[in-house]
Structure formats: structure tokens, C-alpha cells
N, C-alpha and C. Protein backbone atom coordinates (compact mmCIF):
# COMPACT_ATOMS: atom_id res chain seq x y z
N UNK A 1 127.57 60.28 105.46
CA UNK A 1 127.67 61.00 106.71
C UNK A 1 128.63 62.19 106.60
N UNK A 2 129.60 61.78 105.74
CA UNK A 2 130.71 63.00 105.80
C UNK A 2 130.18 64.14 104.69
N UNK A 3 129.32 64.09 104.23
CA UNK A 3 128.56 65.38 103.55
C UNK A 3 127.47 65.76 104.12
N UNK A 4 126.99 65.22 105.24
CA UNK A 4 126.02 66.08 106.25
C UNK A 4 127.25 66.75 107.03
N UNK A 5 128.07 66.06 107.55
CA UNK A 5 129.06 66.86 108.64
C UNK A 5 129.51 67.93 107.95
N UNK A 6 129.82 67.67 106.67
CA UNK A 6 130.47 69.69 105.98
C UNK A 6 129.35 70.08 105.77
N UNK A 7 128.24 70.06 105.53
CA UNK A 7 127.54 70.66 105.57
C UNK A 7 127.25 71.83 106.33
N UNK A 8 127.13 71.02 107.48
CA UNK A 8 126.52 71.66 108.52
C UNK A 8 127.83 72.77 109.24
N UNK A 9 129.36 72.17 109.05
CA UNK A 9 130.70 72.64 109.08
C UNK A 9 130.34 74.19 108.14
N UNK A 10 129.82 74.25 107.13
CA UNK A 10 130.08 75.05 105.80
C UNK A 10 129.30 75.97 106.78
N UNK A 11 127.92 75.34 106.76
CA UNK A 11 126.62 76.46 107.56
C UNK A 11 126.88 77.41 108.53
N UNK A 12 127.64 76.32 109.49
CA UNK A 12 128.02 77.07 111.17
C UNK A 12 128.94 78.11 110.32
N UNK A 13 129.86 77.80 109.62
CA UNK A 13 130.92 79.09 108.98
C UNK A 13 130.47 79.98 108.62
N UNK A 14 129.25 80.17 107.86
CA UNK A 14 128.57 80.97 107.24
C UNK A 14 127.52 81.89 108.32
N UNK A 15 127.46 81.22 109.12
CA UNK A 15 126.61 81.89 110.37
C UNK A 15 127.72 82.74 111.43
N UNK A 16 128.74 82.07 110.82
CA UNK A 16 129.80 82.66 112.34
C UNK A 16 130.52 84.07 111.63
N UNK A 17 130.77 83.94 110.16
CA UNK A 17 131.25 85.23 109.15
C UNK A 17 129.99 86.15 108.86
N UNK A 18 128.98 85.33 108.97
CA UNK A 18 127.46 87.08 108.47
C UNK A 18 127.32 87.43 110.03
N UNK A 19 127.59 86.71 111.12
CA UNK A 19 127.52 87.51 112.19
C UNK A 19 128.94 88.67 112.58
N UNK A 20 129.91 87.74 112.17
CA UNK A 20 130.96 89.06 112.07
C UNK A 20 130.89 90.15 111.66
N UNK A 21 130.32 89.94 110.18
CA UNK A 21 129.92 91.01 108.93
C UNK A 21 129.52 92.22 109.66
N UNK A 22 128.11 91.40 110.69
CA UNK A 22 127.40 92.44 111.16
C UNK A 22 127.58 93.43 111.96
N UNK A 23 128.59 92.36 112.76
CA UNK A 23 129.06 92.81 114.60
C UNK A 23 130.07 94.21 113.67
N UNK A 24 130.91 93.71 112.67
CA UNK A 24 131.92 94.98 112.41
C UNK A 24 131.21 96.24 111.42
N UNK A 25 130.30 95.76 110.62
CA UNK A 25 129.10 96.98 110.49
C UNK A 25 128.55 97.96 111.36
N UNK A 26 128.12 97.29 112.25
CA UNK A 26 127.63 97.69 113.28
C UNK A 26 128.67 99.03 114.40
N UNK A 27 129.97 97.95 114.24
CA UNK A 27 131.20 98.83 114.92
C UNK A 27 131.39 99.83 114.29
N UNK A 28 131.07 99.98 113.46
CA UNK A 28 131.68 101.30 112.27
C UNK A 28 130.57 102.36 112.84
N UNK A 29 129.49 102.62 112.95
CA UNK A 29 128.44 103.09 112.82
C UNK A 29 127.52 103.13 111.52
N UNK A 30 126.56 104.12 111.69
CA UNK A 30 125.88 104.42 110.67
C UNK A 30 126.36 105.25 109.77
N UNK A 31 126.68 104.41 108.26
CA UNK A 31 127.37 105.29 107.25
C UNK A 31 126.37 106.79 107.21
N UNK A 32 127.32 107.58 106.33
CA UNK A 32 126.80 108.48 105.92
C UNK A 32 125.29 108.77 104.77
N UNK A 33 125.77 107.54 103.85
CA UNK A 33 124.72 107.53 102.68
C UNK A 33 123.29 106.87 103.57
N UNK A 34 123.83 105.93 104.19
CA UNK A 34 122.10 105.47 105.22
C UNK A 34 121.42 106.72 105.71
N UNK A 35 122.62 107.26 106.58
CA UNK A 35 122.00 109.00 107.06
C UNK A 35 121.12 109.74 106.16
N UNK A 36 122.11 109.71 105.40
CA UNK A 36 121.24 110.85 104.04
C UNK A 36 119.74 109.80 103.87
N UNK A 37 119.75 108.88 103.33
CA UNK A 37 118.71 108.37 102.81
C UNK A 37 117.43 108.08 104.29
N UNK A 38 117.82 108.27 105.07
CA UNK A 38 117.39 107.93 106.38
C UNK A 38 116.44 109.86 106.35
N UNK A 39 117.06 110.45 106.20
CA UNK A 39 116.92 111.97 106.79
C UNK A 39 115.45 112.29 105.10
N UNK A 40 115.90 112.17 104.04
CA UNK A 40 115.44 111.80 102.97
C UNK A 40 114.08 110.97 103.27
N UNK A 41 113.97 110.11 103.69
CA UNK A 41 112.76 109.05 103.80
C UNK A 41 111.88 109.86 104.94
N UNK A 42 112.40 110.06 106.17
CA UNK A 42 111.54 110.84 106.98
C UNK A 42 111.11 111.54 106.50
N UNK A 43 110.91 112.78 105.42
CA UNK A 43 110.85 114.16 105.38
C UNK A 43 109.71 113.14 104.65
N UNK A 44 110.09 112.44 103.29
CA UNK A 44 108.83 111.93 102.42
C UNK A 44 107.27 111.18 103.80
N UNK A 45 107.80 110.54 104.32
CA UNK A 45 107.16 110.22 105.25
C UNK A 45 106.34 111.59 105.96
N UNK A 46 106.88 112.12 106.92
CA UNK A 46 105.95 113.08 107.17
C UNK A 46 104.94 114.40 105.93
N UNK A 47 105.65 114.42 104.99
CA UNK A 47 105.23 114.95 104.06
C UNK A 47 103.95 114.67 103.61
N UNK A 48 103.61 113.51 104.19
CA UNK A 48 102.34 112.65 103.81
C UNK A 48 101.37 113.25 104.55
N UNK A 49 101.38 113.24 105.61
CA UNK A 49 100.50 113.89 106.11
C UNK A 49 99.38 114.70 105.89
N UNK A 50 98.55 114.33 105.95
CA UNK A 50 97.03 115.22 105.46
C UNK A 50 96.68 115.33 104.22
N UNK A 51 97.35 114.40 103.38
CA UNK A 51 97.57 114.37 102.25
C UNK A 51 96.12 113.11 101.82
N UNK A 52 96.07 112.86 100.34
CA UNK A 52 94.89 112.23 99.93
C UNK A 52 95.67 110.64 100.26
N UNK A 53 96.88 110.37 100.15
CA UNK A 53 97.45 108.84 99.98
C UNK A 53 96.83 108.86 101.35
N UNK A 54 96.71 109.79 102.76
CA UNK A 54 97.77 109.52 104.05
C UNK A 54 95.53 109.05 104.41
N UNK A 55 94.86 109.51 103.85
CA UNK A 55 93.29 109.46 104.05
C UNK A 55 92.78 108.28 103.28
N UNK A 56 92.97 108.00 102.17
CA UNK A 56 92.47 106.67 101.53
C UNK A 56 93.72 105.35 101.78
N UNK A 57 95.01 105.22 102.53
CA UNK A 57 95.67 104.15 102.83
C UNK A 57 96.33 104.51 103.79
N UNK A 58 95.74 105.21 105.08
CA UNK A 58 96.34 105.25 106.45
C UNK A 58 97.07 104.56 106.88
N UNK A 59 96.58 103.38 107.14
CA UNK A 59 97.16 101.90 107.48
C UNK A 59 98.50 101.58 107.46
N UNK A 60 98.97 102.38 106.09
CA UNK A 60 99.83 101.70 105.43
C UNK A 60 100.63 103.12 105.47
N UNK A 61 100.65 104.40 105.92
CA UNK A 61 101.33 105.61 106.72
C UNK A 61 102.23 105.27 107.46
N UNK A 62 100.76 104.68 108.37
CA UNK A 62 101.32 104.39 110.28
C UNK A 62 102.14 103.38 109.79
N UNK A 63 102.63 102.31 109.28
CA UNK A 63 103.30 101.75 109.22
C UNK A 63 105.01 101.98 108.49
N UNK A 64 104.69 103.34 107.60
CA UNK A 64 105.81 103.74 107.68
C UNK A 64 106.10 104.00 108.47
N UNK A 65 105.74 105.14 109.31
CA UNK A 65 105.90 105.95 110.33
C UNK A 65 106.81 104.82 111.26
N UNK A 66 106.35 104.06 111.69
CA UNK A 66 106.75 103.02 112.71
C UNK A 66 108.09 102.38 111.85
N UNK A 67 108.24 102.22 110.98
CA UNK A 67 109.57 102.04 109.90
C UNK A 67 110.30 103.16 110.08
N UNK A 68 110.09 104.12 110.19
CA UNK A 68 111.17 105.72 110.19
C UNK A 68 111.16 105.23 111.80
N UNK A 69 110.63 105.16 112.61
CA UNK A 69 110.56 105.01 114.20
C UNK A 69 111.57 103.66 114.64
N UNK A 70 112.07 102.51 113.79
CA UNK A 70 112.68 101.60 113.84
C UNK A 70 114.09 102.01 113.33
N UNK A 71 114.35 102.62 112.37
CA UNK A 71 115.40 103.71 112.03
C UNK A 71 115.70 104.27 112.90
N UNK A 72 115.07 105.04 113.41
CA UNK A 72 115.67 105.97 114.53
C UNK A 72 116.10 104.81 115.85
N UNK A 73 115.47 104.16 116.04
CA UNK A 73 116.57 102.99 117.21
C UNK A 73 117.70 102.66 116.49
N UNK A 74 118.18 102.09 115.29
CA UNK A 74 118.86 102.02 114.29
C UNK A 74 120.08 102.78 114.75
N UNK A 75 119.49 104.27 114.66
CA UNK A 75 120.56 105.10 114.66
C UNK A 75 120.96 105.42 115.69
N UNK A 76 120.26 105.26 116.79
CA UNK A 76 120.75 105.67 118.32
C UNK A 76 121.71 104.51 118.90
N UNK A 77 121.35 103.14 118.23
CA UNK A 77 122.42 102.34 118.71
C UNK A 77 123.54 102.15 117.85
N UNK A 78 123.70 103.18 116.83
CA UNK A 78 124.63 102.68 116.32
C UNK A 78 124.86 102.16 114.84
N UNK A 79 123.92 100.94 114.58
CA UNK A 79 123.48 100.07 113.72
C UNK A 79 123.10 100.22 112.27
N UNK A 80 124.31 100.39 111.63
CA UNK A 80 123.93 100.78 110.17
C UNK A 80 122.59 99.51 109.50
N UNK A 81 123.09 98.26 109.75
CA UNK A 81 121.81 97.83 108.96
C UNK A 81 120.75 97.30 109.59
N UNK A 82 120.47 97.78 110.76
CA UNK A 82 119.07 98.15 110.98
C UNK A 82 118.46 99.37 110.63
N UNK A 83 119.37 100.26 110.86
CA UNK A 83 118.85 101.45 110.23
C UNK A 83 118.60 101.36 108.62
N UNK A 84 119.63 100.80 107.74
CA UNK A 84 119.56 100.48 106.28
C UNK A 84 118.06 99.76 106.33
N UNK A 85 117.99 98.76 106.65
CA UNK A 85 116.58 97.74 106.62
C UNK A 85 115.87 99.14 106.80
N UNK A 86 115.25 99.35 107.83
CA UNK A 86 113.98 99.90 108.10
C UNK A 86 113.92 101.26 107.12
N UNK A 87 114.64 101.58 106.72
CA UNK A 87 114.67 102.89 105.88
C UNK A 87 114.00 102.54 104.65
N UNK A 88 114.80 101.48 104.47
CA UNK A 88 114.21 100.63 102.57
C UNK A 88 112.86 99.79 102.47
N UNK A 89 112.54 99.82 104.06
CA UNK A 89 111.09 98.96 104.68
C UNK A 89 110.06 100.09 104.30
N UNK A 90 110.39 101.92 104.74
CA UNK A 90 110.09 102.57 104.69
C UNK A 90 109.50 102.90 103.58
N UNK A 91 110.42 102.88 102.35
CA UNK A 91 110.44 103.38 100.88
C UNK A 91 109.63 102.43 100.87
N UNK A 92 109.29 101.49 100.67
CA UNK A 92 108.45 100.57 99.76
C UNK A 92 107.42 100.65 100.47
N UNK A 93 107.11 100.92 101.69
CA UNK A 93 105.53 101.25 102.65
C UNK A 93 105.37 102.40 102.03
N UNK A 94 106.42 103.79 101.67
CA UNK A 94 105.42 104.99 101.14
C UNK A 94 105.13 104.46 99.65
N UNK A 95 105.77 104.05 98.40
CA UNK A 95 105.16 103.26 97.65
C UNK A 95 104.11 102.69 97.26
N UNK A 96 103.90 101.50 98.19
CA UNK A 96 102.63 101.10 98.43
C UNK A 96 101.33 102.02 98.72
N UNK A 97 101.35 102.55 99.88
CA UNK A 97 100.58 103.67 100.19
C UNK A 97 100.36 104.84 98.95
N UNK A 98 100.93 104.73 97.63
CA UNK A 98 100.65 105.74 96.72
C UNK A 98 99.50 104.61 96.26
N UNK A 99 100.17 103.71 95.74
CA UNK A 99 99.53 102.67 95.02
C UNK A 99 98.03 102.68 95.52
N UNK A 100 98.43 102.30 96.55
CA UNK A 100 97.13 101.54 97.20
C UNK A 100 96.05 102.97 97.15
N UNK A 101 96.46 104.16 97.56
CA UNK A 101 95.68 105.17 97.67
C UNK A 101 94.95 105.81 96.01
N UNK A 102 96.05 105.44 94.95
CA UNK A 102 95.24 105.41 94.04
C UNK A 102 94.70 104.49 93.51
N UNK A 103 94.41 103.14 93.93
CA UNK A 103 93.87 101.88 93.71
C UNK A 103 92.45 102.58 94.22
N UNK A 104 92.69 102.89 95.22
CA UNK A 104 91.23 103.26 96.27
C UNK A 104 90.16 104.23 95.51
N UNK A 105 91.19 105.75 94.89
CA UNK A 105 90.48 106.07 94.40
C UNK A 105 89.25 106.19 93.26
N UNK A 106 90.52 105.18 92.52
CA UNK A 106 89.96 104.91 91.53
C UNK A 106 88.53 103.47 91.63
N UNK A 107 88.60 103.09 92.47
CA UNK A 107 87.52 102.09 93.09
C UNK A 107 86.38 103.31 93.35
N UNK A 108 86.68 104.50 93.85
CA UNK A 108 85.64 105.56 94.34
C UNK A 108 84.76 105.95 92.92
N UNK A 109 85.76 106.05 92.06
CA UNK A 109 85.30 107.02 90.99
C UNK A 109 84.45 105.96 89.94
N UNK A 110 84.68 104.59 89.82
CA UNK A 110 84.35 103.15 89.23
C UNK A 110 82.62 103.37 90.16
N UNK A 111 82.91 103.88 91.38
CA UNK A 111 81.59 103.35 91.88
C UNK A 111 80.60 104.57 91.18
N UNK A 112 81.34 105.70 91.23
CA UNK A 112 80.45 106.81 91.14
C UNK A 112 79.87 106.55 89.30
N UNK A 113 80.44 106.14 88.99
CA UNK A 113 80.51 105.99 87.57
C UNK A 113 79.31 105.07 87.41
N UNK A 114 79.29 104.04 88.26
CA UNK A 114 78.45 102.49 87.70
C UNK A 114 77.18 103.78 88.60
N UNK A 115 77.04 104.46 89.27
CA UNK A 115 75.95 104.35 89.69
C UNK A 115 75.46 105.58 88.24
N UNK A 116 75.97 106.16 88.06
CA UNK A 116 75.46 106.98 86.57
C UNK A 116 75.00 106.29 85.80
N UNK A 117 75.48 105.07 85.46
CA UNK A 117 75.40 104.24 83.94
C UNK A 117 74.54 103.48 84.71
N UNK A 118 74.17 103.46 85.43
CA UNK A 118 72.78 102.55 86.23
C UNK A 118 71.22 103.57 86.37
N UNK A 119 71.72 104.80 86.49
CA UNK A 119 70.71 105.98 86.23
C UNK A 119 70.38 106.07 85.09
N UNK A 120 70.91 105.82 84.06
CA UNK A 120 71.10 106.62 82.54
C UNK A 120 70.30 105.52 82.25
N UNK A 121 70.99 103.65 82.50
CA UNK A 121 70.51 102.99 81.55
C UNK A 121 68.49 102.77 82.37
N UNK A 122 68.36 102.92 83.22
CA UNK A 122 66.55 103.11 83.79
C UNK A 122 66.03 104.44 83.26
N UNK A 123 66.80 105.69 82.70
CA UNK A 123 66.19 106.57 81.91
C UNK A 123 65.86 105.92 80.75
N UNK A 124 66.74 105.62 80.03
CA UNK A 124 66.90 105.05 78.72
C UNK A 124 65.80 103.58 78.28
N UNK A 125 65.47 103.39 79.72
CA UNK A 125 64.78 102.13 79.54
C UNK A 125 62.87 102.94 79.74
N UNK A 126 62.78 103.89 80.75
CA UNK A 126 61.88 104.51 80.61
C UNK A 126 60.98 105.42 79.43
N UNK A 127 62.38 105.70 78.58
CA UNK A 127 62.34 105.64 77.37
C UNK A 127 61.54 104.70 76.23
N UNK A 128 62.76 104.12 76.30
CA UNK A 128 61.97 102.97 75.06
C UNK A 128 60.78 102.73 75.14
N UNK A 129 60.45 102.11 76.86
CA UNK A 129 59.28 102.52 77.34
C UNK A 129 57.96 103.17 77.22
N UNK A 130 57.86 104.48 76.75
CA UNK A 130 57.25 105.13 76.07
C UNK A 130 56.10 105.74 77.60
N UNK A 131 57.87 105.82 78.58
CA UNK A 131 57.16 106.90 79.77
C UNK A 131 57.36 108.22 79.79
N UNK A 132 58.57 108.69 79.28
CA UNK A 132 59.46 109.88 79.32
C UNK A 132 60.65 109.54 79.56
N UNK A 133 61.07 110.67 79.65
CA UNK A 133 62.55 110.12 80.10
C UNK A 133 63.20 111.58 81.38
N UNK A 134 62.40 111.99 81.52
CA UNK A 134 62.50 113.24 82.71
C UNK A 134 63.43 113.03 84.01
């Protein structure tokens, strides 16, 4: 019994110091380097725009977008690591969105491809064939 009770003693401590952590993070404001990287991530973010990633993995834009948009509450209240979170939520959504947009393409160009080598090989078979190959 007396190692469930510290346990749970250790836990509550640990819940009562990462909420401090936060509350006096929070008191400080938003450092400077979050700023920068905050101001930094937007620009990449909108930069996207109309772009080939922002057309083959939209999805996954708007969801930065809404990550730079969670930042900015971040920063209006204050809150360095909400603002930190959503900034680094950010980076890895434009990331993805490269990825994924050249995953896509390359799925485009795989298709365009199989449908050639699907043309070629019914020439080739018209061929052997002894229809033409026109």
C-alpha cells in the first residue's frame, strides 16, 4: 500500500511542478526565438500558396494554416508554449505536405507511364501478330 501512496504522492508532484513550469512560462511571455521561428513558419506557410504542394496536398495546407492560426492565439495570450507547439505542429504539416505532394505526383506520372507501357505492349502484340503495328 505504501508504494501506491508515493506513487501517486510522486505523480500529484509532478503534475503540480509541470503546471508551475507552465504557469511561469507562460508569465514570461513569448520568447523571442518562438517569435522568430513563429514569423519564419508563417511566411513558409503562406508561401505555399498556389503552389504545386498547396494543389496536390491541400488538406494538409489548411491544416497548417490553422497551426499558424493556433500560434497566433498563442501569441495574443501570451503563451510561449502554445505558441512553441503549434509552430513545430506547423513545420512538420508543411513537411508532410511536400512529401505527400510529391508522393502524389509521382503516383500521376506511374499512371501516365503504365498507361504507355500498356499502349506499346498491344502495339507490340499487334505486331508479333502479324497485323501492323500503326
Amino acid at each position: 500500500m505504501k508504494k501506491t501512496s508515493g506513487a501517486l504522492l510522486v505523480t500529484a508532484l509532478l503534475c503540480l511542478c509541470s503546471t508551475t513550469v507552465f504557469a511561469v512560462d507562460d508569465a514570461a511571455g513569448v520568447l523571442p526565438t518562438t517569435m522568430e521561428k513563429y514569423k519564419t513558419t508563417k511566411e513558409k506557410v503562406e508561401a505555399l500558396t498556389g503552389t504545386a504542394v498547396a494543389k496536390r496536398a491541400p488538406e494538409v495546407v489548411s491544416d497548417a494554416g490553422k497551426s499558424i492560426a493556433a500560434a497566433q492565439e498563442g501569441l495574443k495570450s501570451g503563451s510561449d508554449s502554445i505558441t512553441h507547439e503549434a509552430v513545430e505542429k506547423a513545420l512538420l504539416q508543411i513537411t508532410f505536405a511536400h512529401v505527400l505532394a510529391a508522393e502524389r505526383g509521382a503516383e500521376e506520372l506511374t499512371a501516365v507511364a503504365k498507361a504507355e507501357l500498356e499502349k506499346q505492349e498491344r502495339r507490340l502484340s499487334d505486331i508479333l501478330a502479324g497485323k501492323g503495328g500503326n
